[in-house]
N, C-alpha and C. Protein backbone atom coordinates (compact mmCIF):
# COMPACT_ATOMS: atom_id res chain seq x y z
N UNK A 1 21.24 26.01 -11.27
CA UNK A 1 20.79 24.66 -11.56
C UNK A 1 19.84 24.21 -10.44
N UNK A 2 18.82 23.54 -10.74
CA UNK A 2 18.33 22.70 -9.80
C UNK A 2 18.97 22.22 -8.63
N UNK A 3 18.60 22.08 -7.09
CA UNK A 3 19.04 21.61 -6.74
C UNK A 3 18.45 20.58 -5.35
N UNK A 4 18.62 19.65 -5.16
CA UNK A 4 17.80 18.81 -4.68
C UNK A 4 18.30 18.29 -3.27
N UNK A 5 17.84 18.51 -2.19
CA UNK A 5 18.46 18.23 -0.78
C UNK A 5 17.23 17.78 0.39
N UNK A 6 17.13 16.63 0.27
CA UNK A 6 16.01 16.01 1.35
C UNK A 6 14.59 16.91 1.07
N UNK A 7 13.85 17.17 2.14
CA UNK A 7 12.92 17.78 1.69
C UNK A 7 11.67 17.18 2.44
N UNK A 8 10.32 17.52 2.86
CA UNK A 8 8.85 16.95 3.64
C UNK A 8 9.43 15.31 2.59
N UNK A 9 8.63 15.27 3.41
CA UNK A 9 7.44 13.42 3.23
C UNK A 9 6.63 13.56 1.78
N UNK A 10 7.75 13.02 1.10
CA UNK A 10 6.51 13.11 -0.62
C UNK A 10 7.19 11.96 -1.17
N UNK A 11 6.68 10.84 -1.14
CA UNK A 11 6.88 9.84 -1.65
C UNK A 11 6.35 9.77 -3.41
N UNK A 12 7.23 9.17 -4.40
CA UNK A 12 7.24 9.15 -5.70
C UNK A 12 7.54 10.74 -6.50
N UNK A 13 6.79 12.00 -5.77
CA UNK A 13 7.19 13.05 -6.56
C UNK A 13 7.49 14.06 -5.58
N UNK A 14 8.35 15.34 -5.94
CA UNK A 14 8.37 16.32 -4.93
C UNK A 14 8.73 17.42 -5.94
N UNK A 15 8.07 18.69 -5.79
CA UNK A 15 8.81 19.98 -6.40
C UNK A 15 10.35 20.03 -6.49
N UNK A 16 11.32 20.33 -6.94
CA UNK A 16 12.33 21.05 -6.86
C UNK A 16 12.21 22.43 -7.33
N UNK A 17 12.66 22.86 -5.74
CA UNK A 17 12.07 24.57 -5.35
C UNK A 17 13.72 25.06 -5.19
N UNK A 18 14.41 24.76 -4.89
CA UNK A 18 15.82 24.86 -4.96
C UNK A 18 16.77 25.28 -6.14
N UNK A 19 17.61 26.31 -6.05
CA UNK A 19 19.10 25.84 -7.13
C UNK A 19 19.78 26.39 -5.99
N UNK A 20 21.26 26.02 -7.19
CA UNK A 20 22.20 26.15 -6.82
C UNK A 20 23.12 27.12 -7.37
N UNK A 21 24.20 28.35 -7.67
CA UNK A 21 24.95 28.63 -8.26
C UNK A 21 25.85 28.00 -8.88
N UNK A 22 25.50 27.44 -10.29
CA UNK A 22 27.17 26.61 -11.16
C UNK A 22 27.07 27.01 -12.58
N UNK A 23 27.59 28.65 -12.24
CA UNK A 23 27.23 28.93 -13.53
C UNK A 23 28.91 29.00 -13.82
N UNK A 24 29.48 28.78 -15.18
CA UNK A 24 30.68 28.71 -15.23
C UNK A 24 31.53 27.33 -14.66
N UNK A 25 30.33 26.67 -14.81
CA UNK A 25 31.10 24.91 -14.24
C UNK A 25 31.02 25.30 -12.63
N UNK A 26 30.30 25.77 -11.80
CA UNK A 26 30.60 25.47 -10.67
C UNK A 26 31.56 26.95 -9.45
N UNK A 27 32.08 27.61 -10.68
CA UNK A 27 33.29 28.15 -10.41
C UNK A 27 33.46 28.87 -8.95
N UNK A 28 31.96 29.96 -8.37
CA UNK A 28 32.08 30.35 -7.46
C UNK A 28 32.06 29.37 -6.17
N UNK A 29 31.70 27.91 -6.77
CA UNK A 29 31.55 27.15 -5.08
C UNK A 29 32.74 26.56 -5.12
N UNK A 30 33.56 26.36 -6.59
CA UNK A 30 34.64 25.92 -5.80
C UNK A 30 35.57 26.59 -5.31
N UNK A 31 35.85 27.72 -5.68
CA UNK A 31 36.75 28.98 -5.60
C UNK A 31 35.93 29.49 -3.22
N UNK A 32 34.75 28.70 -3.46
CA UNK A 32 35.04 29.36 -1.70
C UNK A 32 35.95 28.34 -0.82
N UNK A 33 36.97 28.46 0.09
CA UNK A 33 37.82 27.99 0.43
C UNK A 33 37.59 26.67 1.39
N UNK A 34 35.87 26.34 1.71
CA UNK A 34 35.95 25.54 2.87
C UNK A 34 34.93 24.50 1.67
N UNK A 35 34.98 24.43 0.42
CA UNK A 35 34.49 23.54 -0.72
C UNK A 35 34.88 22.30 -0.84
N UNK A 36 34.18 21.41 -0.87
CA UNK A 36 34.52 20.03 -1.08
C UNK A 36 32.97 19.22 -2.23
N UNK A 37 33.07 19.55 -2.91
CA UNK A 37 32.44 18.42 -4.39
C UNK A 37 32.72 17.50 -3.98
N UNK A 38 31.32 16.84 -4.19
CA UNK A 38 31.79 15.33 -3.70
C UNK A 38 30.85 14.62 -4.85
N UNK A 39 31.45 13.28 -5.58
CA UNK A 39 30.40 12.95 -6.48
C UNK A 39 29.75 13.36 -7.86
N UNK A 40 30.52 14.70 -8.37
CA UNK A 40 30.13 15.15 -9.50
C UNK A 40 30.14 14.81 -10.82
N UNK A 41 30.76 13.66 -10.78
CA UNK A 41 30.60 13.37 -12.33
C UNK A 41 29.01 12.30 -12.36
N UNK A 42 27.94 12.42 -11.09
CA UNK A 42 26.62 11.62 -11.04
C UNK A 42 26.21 12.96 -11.01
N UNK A 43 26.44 14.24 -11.19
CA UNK A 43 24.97 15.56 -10.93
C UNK A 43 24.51 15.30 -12.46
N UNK A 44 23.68 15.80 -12.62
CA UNK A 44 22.53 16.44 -13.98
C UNK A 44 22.04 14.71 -14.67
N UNK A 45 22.27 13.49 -13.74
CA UNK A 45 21.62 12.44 -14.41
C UNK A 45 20.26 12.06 -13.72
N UNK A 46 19.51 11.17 -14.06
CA UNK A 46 18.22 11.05 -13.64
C UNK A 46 18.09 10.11 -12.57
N UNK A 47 17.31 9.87 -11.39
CA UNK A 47 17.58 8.76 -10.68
C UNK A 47 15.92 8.70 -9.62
N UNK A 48 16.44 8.39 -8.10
CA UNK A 48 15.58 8.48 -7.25
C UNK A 48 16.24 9.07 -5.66
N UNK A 49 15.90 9.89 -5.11
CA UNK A 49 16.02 10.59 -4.16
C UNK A 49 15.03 10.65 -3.34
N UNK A 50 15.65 10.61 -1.59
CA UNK A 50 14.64 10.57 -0.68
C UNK A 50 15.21 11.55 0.61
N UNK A 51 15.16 12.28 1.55
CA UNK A 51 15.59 12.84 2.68
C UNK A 51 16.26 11.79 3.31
N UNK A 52 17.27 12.07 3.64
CA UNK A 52 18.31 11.46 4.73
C UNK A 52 17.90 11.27 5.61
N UNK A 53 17.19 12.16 6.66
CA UNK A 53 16.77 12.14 7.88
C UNK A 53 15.43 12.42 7.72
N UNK A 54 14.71 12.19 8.85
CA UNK A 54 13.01 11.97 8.81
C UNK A 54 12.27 11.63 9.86
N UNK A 55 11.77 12.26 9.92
CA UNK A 55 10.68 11.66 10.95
C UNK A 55 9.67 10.37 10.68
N UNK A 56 9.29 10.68 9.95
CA UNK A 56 8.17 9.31 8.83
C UNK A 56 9.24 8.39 8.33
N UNK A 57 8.29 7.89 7.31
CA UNK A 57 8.37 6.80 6.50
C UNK A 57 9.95 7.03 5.77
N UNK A 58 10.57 5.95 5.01
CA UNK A 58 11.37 6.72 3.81
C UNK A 58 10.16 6.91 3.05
N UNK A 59 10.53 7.98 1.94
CA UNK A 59 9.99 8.16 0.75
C UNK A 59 10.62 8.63 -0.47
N UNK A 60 10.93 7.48 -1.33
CA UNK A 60 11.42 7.63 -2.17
C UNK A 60 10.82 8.99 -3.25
N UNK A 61 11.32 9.49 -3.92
CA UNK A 61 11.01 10.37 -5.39
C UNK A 61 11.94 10.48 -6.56
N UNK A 62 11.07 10.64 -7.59
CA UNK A 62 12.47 11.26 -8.55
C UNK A 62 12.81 12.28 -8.54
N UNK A 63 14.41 11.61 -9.14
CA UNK A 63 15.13 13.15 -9.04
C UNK A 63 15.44 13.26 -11.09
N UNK A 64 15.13 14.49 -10.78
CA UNK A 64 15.23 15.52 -12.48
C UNK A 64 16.41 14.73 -13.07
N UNK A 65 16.75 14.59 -14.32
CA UNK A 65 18.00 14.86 -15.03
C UNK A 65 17.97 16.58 -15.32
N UNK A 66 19.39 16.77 -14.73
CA UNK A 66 19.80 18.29 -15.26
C UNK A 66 19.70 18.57 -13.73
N UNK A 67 19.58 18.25 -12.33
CA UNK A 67 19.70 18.75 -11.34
C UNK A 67 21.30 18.29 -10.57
N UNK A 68 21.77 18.68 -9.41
CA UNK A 68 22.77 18.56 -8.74
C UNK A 68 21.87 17.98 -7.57
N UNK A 69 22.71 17.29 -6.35
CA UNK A 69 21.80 16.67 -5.41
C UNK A 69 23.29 16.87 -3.95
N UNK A 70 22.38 16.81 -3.23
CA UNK A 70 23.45 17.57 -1.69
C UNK A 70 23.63 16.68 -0.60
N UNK A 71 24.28 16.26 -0.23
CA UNK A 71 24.05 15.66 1.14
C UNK A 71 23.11 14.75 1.76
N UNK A 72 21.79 15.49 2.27
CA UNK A 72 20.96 15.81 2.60
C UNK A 72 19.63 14.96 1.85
N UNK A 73 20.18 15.10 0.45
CA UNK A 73 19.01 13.96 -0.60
C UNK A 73 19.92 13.31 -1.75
N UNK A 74 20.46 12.08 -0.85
CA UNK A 74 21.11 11.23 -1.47
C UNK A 74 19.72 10.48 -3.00
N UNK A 75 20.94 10.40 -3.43
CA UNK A 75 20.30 9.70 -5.05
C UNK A 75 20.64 8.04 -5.37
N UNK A 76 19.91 7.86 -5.75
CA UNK A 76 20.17 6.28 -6.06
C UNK A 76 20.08 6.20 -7.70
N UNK A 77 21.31 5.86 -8.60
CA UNK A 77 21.18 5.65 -9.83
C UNK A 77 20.70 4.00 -9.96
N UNK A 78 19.74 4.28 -11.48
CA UNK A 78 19.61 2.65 -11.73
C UNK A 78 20.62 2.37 -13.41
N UNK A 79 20.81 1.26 -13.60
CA UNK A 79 21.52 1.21 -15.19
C UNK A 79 20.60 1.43 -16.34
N UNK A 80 18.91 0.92 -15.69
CA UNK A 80 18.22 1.47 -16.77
C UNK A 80 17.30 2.15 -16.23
N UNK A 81 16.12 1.76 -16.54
CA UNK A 81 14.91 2.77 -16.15
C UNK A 81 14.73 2.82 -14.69
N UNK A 82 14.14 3.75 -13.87
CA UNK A 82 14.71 3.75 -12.45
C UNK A 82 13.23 3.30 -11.95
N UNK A 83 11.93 3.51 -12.53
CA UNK A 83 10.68 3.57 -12.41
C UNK A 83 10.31 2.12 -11.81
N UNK A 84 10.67 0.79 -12.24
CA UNK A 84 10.34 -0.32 -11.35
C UNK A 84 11.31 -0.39 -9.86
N UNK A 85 12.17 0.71 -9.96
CA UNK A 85 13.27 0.93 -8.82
C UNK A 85 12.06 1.68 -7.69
N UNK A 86 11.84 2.23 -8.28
CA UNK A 86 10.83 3.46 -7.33
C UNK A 86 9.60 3.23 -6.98
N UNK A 87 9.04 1.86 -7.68
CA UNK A 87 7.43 1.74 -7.00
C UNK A 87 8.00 0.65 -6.05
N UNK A 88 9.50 -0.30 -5.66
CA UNK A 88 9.62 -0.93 -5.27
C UNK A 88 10.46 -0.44 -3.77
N UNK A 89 10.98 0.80 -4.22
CA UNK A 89 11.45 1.69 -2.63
C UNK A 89 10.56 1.95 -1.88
N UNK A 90 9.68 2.52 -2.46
CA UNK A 90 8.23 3.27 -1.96
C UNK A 90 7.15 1.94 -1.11
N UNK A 91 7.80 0.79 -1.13
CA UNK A 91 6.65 -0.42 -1.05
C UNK A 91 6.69 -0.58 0.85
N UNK A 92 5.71 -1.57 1.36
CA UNK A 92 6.15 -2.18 2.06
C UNK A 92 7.10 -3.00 2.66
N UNK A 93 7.19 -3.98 1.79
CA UNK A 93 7.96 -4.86 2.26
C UNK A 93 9.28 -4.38 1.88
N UNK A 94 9.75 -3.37 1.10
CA UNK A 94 11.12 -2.83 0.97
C UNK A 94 11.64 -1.72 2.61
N UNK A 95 10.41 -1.19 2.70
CA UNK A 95 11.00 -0.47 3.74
C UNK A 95 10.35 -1.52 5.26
N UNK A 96 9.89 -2.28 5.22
CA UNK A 96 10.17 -3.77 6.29
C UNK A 96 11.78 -4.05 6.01
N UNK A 97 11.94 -3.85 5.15
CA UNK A 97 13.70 -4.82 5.05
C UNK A 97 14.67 -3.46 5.46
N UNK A 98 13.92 -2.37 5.19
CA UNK A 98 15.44 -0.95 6.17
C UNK A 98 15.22 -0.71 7.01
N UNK A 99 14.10 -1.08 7.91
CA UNK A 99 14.14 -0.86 8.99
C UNK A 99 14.66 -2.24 9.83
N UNK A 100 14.41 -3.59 8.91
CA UNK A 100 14.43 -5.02 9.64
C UNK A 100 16.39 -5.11 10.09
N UNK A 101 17.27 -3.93 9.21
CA UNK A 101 18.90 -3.59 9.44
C UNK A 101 18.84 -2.07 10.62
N UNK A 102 18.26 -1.70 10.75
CA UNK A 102 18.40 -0.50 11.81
C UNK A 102 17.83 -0.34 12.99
N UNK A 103 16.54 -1.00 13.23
CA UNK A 103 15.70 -1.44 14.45
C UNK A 103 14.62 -0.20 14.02
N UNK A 104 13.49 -0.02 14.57
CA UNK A 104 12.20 0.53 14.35
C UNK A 104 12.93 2.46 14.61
N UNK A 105 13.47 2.44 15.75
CA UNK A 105 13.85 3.92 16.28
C UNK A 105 15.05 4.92 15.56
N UNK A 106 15.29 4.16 14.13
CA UNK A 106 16.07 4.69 13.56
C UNK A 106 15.28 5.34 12.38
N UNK A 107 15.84 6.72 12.31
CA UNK A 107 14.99 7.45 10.94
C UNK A 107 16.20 8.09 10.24
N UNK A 108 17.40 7.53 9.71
CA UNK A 108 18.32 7.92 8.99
C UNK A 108 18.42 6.99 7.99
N UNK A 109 18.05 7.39 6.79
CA UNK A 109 18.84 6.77 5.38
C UNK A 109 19.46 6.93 4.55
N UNK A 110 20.65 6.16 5.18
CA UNK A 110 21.97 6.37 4.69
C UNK A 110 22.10 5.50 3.11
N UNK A 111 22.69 6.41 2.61
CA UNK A 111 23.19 5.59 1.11
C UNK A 111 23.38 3.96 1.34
N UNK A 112 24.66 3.61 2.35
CA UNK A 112 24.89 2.25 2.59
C UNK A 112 23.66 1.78 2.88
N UNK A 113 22.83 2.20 4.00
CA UNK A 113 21.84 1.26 4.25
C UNK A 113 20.75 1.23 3.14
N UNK A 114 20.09 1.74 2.17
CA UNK A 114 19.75 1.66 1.45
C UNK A 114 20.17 0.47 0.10
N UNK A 115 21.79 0.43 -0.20
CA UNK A 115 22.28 -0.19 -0.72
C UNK A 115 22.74 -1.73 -0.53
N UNK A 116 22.25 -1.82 0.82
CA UNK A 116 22.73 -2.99 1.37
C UNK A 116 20.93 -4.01 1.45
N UNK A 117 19.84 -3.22 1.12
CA UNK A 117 18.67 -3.46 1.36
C UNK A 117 18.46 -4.66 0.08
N UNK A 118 17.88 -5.65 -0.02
CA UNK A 118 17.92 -6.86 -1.08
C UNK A 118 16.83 -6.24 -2.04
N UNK A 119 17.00 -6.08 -3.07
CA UNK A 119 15.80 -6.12 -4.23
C UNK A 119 15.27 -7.25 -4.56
N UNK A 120 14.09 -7.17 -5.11
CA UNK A 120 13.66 -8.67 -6.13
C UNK A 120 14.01 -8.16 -7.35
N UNK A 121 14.02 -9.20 -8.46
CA UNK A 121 14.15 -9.12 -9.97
C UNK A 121 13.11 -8.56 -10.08
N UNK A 122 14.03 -6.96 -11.02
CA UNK A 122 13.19 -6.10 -11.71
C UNK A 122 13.11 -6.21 -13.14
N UNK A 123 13.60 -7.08 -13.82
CA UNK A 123 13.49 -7.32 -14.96
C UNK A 123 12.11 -8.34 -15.57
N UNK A 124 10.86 -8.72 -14.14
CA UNK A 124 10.36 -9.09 -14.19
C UNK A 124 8.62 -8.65 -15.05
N UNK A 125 7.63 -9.23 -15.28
CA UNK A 125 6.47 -8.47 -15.84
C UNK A 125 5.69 -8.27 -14.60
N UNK A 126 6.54 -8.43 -13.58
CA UNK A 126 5.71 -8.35 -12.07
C UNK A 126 6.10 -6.67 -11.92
N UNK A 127 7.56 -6.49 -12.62
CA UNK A 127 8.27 -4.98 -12.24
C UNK A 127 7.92 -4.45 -13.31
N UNK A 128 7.29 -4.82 -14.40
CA UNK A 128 7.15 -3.56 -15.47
C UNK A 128 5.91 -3.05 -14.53
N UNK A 129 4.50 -3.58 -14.12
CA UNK A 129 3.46 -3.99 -13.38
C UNK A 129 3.61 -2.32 -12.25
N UNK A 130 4.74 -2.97 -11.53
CA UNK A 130 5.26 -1.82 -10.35
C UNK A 130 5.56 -0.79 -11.18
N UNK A 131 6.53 -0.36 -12.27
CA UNK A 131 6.84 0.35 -12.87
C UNK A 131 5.77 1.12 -13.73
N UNK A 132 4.79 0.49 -13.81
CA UNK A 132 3.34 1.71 -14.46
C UNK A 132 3.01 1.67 -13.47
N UNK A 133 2.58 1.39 -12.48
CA UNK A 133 2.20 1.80 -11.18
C UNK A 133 3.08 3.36 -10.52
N UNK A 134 4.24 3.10 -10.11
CA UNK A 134 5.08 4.27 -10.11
C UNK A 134 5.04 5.42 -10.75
N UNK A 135 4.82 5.13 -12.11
CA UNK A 135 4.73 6.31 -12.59
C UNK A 135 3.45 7.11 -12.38
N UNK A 136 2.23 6.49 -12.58
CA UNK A 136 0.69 6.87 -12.16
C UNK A 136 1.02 7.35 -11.24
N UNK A 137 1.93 7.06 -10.14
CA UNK A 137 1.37 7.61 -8.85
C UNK A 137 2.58 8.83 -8.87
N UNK A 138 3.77 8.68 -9.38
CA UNK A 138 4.30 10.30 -9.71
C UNK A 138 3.14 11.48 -10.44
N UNK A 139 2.49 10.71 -11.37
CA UNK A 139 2.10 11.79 -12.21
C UNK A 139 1.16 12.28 -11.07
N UNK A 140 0.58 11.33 -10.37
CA UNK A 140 -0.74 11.71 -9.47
C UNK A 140 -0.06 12.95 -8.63
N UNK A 141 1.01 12.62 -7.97
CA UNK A 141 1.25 13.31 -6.99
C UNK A 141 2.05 14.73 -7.46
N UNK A 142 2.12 15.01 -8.80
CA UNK A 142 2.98 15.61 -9.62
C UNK A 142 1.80 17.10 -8.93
């Protein structure tokens, strides 16, 4: 299967060059003795993923439906379309507000801090707006 774990500086799109062995549900990773699954009933759905750690910027991307995701490239699910989620991670003033909770010298993004970061209403025609934007610039960078 696909598998998706941080990765360079590619904001909106990135290869997945990765799998994983889960053939048989998983069977040989859980059967090795130092295994711990964490989170699996969220693998193979669609979302947005960025590297944990970094030197740069965050940079958000999507992540596949049908992939597994590691540690390393935490995922952010949305309830619906994730695309006004993702031109709005990728922005300025969103990553002004994760760094405005960690101070400038921090380059870790953690699930919590991410989650704790304020959105604006995406249900707006300001976010469909961001949301064809996002995608143009996946396909661009595709």
């Amino acid at each position: 299967m696909p598998f998706v774990k941080g990765g360079a500086y590619s904001p909106y799109y990135a290869d997945v060059y990765l799998v994983i062995d889960w053939e048989d549900n998983g069977e040989r990773i859980r059967n090795f003795d130092r295994t711990y699954i964490r989170n699996e009933t969220y693998y193979f759905r669609p979302g947005l993923t960025w590297p944990l750690r970094t030197t740069s910027r965050l940079a958000v991307r999507v992540f596949p439906a049908g992939a597994i995701f590691g540690h390393k490239g935490p995922v952010a699910f949305s309830r619906g379309t994730s695309t006004p989620l993702l031109g709005v991670m990728n922005s300025q003033p969103f990553f002004a507000a994760v760094m405005a909770q960690v101070g400038a010298a921090a380059r870790s993004y953690e699930v919590g801090l991410i989650q704790n970061t304020p959105l604006p209403n995406l249900g707006t025609p300001a976010a469909n707006r961001t949301a064809e934007c996002a995608l143009q610039a996946a396909s661009l960078f595709r």
